[in-house]
PDB file of N, CA and C in Angstrom:
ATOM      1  N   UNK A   1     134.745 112.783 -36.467  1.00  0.00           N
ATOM      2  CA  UNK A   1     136.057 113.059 -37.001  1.00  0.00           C
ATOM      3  C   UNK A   1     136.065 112.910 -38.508  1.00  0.00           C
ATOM      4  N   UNK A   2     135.412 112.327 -38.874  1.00  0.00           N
ATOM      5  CA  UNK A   2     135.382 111.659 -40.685  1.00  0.00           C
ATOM      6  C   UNK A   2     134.992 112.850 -41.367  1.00  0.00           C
ATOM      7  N   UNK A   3     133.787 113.451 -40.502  1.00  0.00           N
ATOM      8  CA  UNK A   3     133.360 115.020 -40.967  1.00  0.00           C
ATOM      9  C   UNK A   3     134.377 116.158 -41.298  1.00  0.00           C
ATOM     10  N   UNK A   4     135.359 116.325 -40.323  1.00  0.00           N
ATOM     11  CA  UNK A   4     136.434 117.363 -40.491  1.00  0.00           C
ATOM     12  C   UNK A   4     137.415 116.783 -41.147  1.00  0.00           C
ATOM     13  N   UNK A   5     137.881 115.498 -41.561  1.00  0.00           N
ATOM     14  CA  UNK A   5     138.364 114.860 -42.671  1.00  0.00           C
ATOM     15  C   UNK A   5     138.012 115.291 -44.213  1.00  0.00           C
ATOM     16  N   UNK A   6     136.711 115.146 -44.099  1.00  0.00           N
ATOM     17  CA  UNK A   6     135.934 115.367 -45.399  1.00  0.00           C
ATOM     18  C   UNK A   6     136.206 116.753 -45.758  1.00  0.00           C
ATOM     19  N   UNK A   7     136.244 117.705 -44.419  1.00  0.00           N
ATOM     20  CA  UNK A   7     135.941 119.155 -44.833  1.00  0.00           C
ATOM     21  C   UNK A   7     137.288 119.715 -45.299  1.00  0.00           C
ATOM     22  N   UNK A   8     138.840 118.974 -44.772  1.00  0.00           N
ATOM     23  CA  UNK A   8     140.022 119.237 -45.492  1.00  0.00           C
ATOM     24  C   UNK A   8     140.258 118.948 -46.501  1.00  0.00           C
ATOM     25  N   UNK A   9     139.781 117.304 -47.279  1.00  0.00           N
ATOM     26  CA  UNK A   9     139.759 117.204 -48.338  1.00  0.00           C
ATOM     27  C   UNK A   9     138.872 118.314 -49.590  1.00  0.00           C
ATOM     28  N   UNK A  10     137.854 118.563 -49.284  1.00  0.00           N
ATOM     29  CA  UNK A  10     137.096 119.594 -49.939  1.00  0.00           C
ATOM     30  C   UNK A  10     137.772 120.511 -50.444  1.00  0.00           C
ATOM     31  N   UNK A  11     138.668 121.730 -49.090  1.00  0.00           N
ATOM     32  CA  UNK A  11     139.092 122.381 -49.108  1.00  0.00           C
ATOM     33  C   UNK A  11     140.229 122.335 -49.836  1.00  0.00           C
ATOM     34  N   UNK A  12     141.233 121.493 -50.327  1.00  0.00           N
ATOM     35  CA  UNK A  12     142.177 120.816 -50.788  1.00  0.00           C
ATOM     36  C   UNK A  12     143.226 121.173 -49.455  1.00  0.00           C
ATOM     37  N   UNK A  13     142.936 121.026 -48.261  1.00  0.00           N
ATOM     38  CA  UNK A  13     144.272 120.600 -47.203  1.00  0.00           C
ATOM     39  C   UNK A  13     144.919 118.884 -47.485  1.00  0.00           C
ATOM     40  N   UNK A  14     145.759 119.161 -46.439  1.00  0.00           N
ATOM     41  CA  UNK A  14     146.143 117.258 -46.597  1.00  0.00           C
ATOM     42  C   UNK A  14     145.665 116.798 -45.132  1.00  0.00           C
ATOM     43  N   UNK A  15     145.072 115.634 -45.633  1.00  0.00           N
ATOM     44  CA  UNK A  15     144.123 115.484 -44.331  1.00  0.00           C
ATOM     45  C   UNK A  15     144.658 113.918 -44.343  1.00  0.00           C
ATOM     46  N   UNK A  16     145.079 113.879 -42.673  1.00  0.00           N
ATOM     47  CA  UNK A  16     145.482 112.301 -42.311  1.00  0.00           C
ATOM     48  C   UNK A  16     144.804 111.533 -42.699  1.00  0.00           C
ATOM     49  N   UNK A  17     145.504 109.943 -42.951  1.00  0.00           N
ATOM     50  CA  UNK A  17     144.387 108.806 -43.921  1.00  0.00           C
ATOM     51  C   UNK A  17     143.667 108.226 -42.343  1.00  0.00           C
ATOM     52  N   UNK A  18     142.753 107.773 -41.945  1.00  0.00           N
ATOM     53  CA  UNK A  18     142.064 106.858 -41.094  1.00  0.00           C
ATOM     54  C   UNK A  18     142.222 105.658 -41.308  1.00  0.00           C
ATOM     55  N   UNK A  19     143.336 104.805 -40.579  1.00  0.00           N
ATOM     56  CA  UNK A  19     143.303 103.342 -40.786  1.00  0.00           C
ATOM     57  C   UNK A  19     141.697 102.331 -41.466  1.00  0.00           C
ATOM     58  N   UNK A  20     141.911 101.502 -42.329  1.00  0.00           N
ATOM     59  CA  UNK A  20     141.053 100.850 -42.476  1.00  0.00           C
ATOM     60  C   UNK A  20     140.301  99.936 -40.928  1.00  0.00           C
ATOM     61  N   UNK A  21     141.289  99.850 -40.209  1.00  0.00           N
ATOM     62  CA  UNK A  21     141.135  98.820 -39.255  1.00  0.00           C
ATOM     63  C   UNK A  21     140.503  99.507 -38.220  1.00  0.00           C
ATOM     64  N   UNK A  22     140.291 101.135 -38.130  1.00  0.00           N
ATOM     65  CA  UNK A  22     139.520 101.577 -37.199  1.00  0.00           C
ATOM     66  C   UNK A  22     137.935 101.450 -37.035  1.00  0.00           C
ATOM     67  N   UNK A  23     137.347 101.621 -35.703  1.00  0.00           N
ATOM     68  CA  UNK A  23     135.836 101.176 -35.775  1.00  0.00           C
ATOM     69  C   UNK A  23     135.634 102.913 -35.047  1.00  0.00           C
ATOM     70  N   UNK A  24     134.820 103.281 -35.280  1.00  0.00           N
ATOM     71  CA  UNK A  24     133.967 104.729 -34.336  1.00  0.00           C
ATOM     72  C   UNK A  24     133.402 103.847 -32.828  1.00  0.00           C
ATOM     73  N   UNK A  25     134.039 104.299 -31.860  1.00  0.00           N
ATOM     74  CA  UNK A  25     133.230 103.581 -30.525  1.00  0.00           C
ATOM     75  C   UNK A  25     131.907 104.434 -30.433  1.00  0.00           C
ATOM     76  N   UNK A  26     131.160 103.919 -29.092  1.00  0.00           N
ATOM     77  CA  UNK A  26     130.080 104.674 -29.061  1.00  0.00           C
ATOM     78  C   UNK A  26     130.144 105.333 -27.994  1.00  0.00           C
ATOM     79  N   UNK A  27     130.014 106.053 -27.697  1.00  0.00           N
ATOM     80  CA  UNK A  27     129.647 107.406 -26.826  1.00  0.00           C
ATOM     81  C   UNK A  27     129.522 106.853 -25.405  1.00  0.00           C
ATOM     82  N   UNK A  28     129.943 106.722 -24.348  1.00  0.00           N
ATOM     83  CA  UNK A  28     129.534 105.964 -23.063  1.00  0.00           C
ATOM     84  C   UNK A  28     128.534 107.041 -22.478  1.00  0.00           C
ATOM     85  N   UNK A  29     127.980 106.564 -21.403  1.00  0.00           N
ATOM     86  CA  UNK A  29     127.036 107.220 -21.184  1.00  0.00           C
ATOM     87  C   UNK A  29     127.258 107.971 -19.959  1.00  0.00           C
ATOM     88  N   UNK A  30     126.824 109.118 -19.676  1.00  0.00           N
ATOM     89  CA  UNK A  30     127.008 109.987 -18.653  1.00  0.00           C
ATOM     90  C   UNK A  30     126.048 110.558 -18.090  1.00  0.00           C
ATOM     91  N   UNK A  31     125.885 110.605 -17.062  1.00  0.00           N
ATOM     92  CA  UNK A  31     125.048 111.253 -15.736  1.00  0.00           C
ATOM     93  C   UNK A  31     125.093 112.944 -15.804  1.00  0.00           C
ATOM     94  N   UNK A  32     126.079 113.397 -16.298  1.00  0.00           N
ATOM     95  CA  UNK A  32     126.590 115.033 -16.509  1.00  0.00           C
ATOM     96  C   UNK A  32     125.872 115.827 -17.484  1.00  0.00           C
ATOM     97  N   UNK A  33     124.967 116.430 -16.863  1.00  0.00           N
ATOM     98  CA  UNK A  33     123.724 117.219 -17.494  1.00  0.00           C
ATOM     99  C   UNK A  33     124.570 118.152 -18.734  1.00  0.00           C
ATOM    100  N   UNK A  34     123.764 117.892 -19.953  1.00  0.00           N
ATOM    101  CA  UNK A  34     124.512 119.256 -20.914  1.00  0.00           C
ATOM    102  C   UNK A  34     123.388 120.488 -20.601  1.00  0.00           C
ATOM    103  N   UNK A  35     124.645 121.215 -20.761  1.00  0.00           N
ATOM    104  CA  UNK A  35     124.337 123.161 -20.501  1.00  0.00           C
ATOM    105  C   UNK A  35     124.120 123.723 -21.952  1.00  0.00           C
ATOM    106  N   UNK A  36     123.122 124.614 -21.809  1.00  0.00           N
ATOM    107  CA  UNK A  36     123.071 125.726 -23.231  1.00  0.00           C
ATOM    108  C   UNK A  36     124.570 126.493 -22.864  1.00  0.00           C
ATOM    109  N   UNK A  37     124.731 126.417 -24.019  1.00  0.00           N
ATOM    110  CA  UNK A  37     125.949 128.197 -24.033  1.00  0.00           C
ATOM    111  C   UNK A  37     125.529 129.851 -23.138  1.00  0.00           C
ATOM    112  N   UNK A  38     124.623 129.365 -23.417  1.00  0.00           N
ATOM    113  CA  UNK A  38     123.830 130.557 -22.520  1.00  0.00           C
ATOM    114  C   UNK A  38     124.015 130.486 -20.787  1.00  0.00           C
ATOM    115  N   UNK A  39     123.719 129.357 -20.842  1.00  0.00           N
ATOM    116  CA  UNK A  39     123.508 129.038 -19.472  1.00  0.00           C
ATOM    117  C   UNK A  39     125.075 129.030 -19.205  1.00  0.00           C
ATOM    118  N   UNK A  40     126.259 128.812 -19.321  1.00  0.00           N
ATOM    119  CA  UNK A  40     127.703 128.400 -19.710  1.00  0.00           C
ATOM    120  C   UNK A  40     128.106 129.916 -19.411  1.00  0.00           C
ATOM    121  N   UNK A  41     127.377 130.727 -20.001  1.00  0.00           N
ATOM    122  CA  UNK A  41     128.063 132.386 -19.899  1.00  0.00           C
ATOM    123  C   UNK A  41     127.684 132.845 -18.625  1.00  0.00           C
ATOM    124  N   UNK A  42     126.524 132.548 -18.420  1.00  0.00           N
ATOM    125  CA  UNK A  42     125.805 133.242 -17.070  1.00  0.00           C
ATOM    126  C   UNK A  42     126.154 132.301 -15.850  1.00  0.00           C
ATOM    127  N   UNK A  43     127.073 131.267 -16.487  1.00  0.00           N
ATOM    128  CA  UNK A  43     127.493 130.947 -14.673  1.00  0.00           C
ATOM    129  C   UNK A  43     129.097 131.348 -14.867  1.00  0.00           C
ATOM    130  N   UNK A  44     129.959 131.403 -16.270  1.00  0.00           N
ATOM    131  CA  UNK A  44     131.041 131.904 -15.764  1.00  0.00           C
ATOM    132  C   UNK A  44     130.861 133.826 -15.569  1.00  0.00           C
ATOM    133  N   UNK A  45     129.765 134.028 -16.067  1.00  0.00           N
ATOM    134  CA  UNK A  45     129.911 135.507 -15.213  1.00  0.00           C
ATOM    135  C   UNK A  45     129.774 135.771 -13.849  1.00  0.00           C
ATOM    136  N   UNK A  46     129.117 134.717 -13.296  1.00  0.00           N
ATOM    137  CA  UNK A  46     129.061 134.909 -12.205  1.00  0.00           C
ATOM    138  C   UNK A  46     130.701 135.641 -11.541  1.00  0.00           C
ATOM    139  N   UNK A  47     130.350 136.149 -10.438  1.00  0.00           N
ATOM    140  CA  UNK A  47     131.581 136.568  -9.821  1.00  0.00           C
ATOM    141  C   UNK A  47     131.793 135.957  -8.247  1.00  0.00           C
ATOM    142  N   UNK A  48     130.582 136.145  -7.825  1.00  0.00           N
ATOM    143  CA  UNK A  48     130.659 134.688  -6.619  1.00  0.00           C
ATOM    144  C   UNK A  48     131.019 133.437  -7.018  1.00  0.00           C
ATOM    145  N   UNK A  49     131.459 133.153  -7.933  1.00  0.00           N
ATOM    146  CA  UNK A  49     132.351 131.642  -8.401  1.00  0.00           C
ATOM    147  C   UNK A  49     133.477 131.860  -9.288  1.00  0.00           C
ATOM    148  N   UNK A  50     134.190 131.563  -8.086  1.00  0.00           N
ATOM    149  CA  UNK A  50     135.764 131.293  -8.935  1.00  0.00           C
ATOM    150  C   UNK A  50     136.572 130.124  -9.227  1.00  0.00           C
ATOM    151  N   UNK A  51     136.606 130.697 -10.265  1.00  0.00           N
ATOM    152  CA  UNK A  51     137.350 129.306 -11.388  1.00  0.00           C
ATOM    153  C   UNK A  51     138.478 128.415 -10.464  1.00  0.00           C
ATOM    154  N   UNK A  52     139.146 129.038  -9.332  1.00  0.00           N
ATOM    155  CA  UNK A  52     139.957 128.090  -8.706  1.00  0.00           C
ATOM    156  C   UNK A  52     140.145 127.718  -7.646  1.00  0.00           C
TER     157      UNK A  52
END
C-alpha cells in the first residue's frame, strides 16, 4: 500500500496520510496454489464450467 501512496504523491494526487501507529502485518499463509494468468484464462474459457 505505501507503494501506491508514493505513486499519488509523485503524481501530485492527494493521497491519505498512514497513521504513524500502523505496523504492515505479514501475509498468513495459505495452502491455495497461485495460478499464471494464463492458466486463469484457459479455465475461465472453459465452457464446461460455470461460474455459478
Amino acid at each position: 500500500m505505501l507503494s501506491w501512496l508514493g505513486w499519488c504523491r509523485e503524481r501530485g494526487h492527494e493521497a491519505p496520510e498512514v497513521p504513524a501507529w500502523t505496523k504492515q502485518l505479514t501475509v498468513p499463509d495459505s495452502d491455495t496454489p497461485v495460478r499464471s494468468r494464463a492458466a486463469i484464462d484457459r479455465l475461465i474459457a472453459r465452457r464446461e464450467v460455470h461460474p455459478c
